[in-house]
N, C-alpha and C. Protein backbone atom coordinates (compact mmCIF):
# COMPACT_ATOMS: atom_id res chain seq x y z
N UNK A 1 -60.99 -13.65 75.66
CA UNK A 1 -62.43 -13.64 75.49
C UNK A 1 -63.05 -12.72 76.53
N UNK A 2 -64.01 -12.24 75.97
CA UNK A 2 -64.73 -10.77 77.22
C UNK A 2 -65.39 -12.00 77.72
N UNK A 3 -66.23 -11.05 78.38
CA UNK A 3 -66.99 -11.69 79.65
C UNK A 3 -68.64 -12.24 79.36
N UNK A 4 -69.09 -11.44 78.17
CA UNK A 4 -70.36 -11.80 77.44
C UNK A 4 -70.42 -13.24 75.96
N UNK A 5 -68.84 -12.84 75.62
CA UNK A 5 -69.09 -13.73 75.12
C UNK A 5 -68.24 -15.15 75.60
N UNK A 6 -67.93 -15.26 76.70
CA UNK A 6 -67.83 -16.59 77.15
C UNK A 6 -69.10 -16.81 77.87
N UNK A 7 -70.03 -15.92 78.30
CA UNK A 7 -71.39 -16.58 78.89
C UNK A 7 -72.32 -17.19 77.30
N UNK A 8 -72.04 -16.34 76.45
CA UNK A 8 -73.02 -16.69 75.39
C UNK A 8 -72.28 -18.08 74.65
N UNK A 9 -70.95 -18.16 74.81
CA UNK A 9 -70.61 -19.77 74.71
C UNK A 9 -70.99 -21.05 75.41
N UNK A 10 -70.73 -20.44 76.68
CA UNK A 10 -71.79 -21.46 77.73
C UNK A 10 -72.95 -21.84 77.52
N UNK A 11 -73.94 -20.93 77.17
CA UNK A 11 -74.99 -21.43 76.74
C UNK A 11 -75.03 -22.27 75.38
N UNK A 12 -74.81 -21.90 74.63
CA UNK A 12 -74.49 -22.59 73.04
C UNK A 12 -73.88 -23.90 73.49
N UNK A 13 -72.77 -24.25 74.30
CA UNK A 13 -72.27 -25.41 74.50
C UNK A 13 -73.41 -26.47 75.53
N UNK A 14 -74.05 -25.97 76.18
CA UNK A 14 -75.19 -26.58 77.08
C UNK A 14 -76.34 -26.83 76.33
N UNK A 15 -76.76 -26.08 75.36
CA UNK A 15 -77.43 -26.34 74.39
C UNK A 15 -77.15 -27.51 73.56
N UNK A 16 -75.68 -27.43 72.15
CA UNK A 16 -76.01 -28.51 71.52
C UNK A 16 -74.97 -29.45 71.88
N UNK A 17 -74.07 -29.55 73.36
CA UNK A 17 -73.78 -30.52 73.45
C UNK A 17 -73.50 -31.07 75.16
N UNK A 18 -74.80 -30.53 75.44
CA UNK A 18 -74.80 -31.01 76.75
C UNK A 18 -73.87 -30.60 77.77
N UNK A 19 -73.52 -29.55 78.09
CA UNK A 19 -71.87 -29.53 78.51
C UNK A 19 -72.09 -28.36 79.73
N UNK A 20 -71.52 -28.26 80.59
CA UNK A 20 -72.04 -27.14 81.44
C UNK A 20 -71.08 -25.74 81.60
N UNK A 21 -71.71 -24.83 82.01
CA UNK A 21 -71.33 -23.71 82.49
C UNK A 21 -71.26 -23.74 83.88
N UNK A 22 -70.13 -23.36 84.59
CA UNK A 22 -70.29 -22.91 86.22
C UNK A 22 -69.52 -21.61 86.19
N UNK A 23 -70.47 -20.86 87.25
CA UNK A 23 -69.94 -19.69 87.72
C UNK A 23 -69.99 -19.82 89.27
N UNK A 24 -68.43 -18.90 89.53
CA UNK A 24 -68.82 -18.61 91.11
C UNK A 24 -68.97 -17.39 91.40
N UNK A 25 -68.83 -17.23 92.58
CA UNK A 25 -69.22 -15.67 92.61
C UNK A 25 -68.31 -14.94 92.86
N UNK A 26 -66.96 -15.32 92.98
CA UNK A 26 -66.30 -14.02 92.62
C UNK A 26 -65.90 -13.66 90.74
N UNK A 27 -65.94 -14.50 90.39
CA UNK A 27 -66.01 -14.09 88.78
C UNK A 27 -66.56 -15.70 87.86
N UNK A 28 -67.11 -14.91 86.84
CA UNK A 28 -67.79 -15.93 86.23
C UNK A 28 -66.67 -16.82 85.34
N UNK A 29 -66.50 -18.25 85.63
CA UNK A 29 -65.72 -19.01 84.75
C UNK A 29 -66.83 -20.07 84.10
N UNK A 30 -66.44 -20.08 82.52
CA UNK A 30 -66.87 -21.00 82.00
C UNK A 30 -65.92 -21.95 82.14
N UNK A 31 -67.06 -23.44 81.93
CA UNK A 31 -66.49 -24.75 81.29
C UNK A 31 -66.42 -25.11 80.51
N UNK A 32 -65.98 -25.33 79.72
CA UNK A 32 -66.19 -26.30 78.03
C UNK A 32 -65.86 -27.49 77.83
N UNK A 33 -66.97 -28.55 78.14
CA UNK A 33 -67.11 -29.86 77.89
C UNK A 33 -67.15 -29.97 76.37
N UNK A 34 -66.98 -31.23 75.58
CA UNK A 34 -67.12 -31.60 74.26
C UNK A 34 -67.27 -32.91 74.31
N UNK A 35 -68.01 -33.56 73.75
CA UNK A 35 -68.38 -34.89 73.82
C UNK A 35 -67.59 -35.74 72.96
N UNK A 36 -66.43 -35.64 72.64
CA UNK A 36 -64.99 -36.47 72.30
C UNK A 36 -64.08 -35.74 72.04
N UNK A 37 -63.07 -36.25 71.59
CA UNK A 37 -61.67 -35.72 71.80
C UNK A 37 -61.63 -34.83 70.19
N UNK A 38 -60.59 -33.77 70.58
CA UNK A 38 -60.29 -32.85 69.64
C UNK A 38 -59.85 -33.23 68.36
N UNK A 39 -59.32 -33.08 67.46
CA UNK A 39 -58.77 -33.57 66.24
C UNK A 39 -56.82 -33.43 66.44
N UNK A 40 -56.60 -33.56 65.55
CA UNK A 40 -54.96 -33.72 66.20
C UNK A 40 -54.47 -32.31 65.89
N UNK A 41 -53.53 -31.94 66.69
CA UNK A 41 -53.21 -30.44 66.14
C UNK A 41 -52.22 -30.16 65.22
N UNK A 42 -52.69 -28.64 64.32
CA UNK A 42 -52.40 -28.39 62.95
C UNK A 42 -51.17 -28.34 63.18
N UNK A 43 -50.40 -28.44 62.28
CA UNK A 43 -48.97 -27.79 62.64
C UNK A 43 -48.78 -26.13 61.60
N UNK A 44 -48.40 -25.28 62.77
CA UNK A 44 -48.27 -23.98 62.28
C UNK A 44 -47.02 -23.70 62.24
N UNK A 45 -46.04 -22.62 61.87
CA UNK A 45 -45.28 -22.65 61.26
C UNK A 45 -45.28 -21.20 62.72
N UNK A 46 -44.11 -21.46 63.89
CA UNK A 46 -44.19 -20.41 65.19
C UNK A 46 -42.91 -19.19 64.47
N UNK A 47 -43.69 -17.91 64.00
CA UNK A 47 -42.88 -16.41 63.74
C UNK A 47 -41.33 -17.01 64.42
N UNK A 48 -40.99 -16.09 64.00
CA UNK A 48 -39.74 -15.37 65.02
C UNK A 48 -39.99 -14.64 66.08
N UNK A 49 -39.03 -15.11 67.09
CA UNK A 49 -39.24 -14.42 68.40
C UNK A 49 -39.39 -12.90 68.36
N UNK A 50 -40.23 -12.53 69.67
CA UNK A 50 -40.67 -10.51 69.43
C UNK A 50 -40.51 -10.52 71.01
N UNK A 51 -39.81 -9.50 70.86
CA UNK A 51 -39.48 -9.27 72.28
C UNK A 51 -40.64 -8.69 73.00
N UNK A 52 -40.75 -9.15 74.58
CA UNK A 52 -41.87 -8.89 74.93
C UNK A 52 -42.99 -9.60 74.79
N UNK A 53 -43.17 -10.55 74.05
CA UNK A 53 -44.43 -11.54 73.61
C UNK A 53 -43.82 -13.10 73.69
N UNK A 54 -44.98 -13.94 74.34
CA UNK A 54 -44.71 -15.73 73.86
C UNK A 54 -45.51 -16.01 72.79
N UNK A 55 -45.34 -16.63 72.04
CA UNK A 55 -46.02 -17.25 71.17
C UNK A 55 -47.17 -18.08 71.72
N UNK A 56 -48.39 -17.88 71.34
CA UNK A 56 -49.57 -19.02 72.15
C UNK A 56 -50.51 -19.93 70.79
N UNK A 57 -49.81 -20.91 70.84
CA UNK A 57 -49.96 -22.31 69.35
C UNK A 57 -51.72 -21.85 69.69
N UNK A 58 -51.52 -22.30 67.96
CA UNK A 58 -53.48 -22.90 68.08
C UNK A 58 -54.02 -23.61 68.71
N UNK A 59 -55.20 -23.81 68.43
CA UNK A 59 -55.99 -25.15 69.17
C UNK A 59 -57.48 -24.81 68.66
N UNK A 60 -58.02 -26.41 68.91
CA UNK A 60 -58.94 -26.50 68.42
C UNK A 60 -60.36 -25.83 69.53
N UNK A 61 -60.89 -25.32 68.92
CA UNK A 61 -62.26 -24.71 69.75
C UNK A 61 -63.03 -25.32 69.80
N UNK A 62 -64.19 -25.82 70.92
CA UNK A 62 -65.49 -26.09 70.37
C UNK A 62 -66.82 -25.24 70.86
N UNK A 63 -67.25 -25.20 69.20
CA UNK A 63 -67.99 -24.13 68.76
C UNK A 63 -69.60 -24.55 68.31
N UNK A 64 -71.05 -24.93 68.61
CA UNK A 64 -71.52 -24.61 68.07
C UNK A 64 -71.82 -26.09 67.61
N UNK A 65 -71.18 -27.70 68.27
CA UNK A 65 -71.29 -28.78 67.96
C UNK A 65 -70.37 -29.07 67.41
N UNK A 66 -69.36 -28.56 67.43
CA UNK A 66 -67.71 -28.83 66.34
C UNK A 66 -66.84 -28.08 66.94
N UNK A 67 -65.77 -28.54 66.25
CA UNK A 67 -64.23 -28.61 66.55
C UNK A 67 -64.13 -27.52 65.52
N UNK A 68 -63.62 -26.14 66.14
CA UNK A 68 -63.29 -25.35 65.16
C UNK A 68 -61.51 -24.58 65.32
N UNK A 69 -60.76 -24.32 64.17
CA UNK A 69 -59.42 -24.15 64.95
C UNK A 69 -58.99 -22.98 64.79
N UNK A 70 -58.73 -22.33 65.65
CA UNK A 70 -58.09 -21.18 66.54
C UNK A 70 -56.75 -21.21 66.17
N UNK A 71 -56.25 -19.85 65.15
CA UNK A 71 -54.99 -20.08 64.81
C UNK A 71 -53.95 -19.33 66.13
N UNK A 72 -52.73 -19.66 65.93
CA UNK A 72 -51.94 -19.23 67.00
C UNK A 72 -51.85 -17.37 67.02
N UNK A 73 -51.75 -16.76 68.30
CA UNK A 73 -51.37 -15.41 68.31
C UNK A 73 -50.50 -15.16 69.88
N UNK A 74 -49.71 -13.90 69.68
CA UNK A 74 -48.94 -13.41 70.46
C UNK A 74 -49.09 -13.18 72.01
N UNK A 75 -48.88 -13.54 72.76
CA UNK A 75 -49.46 -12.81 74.64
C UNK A 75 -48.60 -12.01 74.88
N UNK A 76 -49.07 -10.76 75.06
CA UNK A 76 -47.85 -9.84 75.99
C UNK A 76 -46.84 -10.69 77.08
N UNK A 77 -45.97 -10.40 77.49
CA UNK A 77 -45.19 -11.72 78.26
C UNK A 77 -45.54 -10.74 79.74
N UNK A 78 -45.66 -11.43 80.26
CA UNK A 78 -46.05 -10.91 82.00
C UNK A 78 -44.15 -11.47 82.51
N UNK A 79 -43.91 -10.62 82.78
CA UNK A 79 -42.14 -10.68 83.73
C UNK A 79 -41.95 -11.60 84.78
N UNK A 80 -41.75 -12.59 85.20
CA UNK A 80 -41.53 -13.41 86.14
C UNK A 80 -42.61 -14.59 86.28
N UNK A 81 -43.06 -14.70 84.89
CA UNK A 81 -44.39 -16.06 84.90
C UNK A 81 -43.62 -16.77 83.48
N UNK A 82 -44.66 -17.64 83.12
CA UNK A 82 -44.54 -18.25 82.21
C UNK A 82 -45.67 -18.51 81.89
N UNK A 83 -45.78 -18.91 80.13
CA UNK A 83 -47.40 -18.94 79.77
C UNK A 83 -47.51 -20.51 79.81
N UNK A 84 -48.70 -20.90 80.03
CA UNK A 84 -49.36 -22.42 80.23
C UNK A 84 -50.29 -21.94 79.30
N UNK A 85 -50.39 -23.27 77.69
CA UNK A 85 -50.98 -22.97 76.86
C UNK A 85 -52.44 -23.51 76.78
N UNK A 86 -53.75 -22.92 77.15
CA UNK A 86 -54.93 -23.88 76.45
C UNK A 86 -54.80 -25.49 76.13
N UNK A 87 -55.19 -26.66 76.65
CA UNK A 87 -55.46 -27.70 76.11
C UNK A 87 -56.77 -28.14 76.69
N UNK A 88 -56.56 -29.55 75.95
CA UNK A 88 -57.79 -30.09 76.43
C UNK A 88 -57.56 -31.47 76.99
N UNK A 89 -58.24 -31.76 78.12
CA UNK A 89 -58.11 -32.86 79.34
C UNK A 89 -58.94 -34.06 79.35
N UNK A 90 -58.99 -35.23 78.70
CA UNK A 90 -59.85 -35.99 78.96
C UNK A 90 -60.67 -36.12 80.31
N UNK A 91 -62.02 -36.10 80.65
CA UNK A 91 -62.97 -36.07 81.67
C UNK A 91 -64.08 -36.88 81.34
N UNK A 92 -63.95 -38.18 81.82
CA UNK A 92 -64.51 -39.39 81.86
C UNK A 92 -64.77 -39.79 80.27
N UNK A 93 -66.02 -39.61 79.56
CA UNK A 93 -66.07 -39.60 78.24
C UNK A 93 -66.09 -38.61 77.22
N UNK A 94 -65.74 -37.77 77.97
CA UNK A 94 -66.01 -35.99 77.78
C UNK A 94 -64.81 -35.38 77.53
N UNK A 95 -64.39 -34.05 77.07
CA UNK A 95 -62.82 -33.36 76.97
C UNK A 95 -62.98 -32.30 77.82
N UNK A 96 -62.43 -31.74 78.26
CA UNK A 96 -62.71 -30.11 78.75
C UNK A 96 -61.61 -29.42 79.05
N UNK A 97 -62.10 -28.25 78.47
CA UNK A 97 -60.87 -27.15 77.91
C UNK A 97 -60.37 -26.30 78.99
N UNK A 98 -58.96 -26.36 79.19
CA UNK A 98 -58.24 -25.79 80.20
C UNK A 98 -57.46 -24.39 79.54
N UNK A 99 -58.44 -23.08 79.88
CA UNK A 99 -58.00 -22.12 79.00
C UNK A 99 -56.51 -21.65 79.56
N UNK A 100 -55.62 -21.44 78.58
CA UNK A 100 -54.04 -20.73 78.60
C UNK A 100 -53.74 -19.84 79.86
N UNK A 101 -53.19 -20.07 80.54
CA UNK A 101 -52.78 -18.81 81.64
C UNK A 101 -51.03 -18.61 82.06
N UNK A 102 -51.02 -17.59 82.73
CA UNK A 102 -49.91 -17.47 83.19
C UNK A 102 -49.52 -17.89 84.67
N UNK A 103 -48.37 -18.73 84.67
CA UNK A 103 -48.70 -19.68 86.41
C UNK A 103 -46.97 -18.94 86.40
């Protein structure tokens, strides 16, 4: 996601579901709260391995007051990491989305 349109998600999510945005100042990170838990996830059917790429499963988005789902696509593979995929974390009565990275 660029950088405009995770601010213009922030707002949309603070809007219709209460949920906040924080930025710091060395780079802007959104939050994505959702006011219950995701739906269960789809089952997709993971390609054949491609060299050079991990596979990164779907997941559900929230978009706009809903759960919308994000089908799976490829990450370049970074050499000596591993990918940590997007989920979502229960936070008190709330979910919030822990976007995919490489640790």
């Amino acid at each position: 996601m660029n950088k405009t349109f995770r601010l213009m998600l922030a707002n949309t999510v603070l809007i219709a579901a209460g949920a906040a945005a924080v930025a710091s100042a060395s780079a802007a990170e959104v939050v994505v709260i959702a006011p219950s838990a995701p739906p269960p996830v789809r089952y997709e059917a993971v390609p054949a391995p491609r060299v050079g790429y991990v596979w990164d499963r779907g997941h559900w988005r929230w978009d706009h007051g809903r759960y919308v789902w994000i089908g799976g696509h490829w990450q370049a593979e970074r050499v000596g990491y591993h990918w940590v995929p997007g989920h979502w974390v229960a936070h008190g009565p709330h979910y919030r989305w822990v976007e995919g990275h490489w640790a």
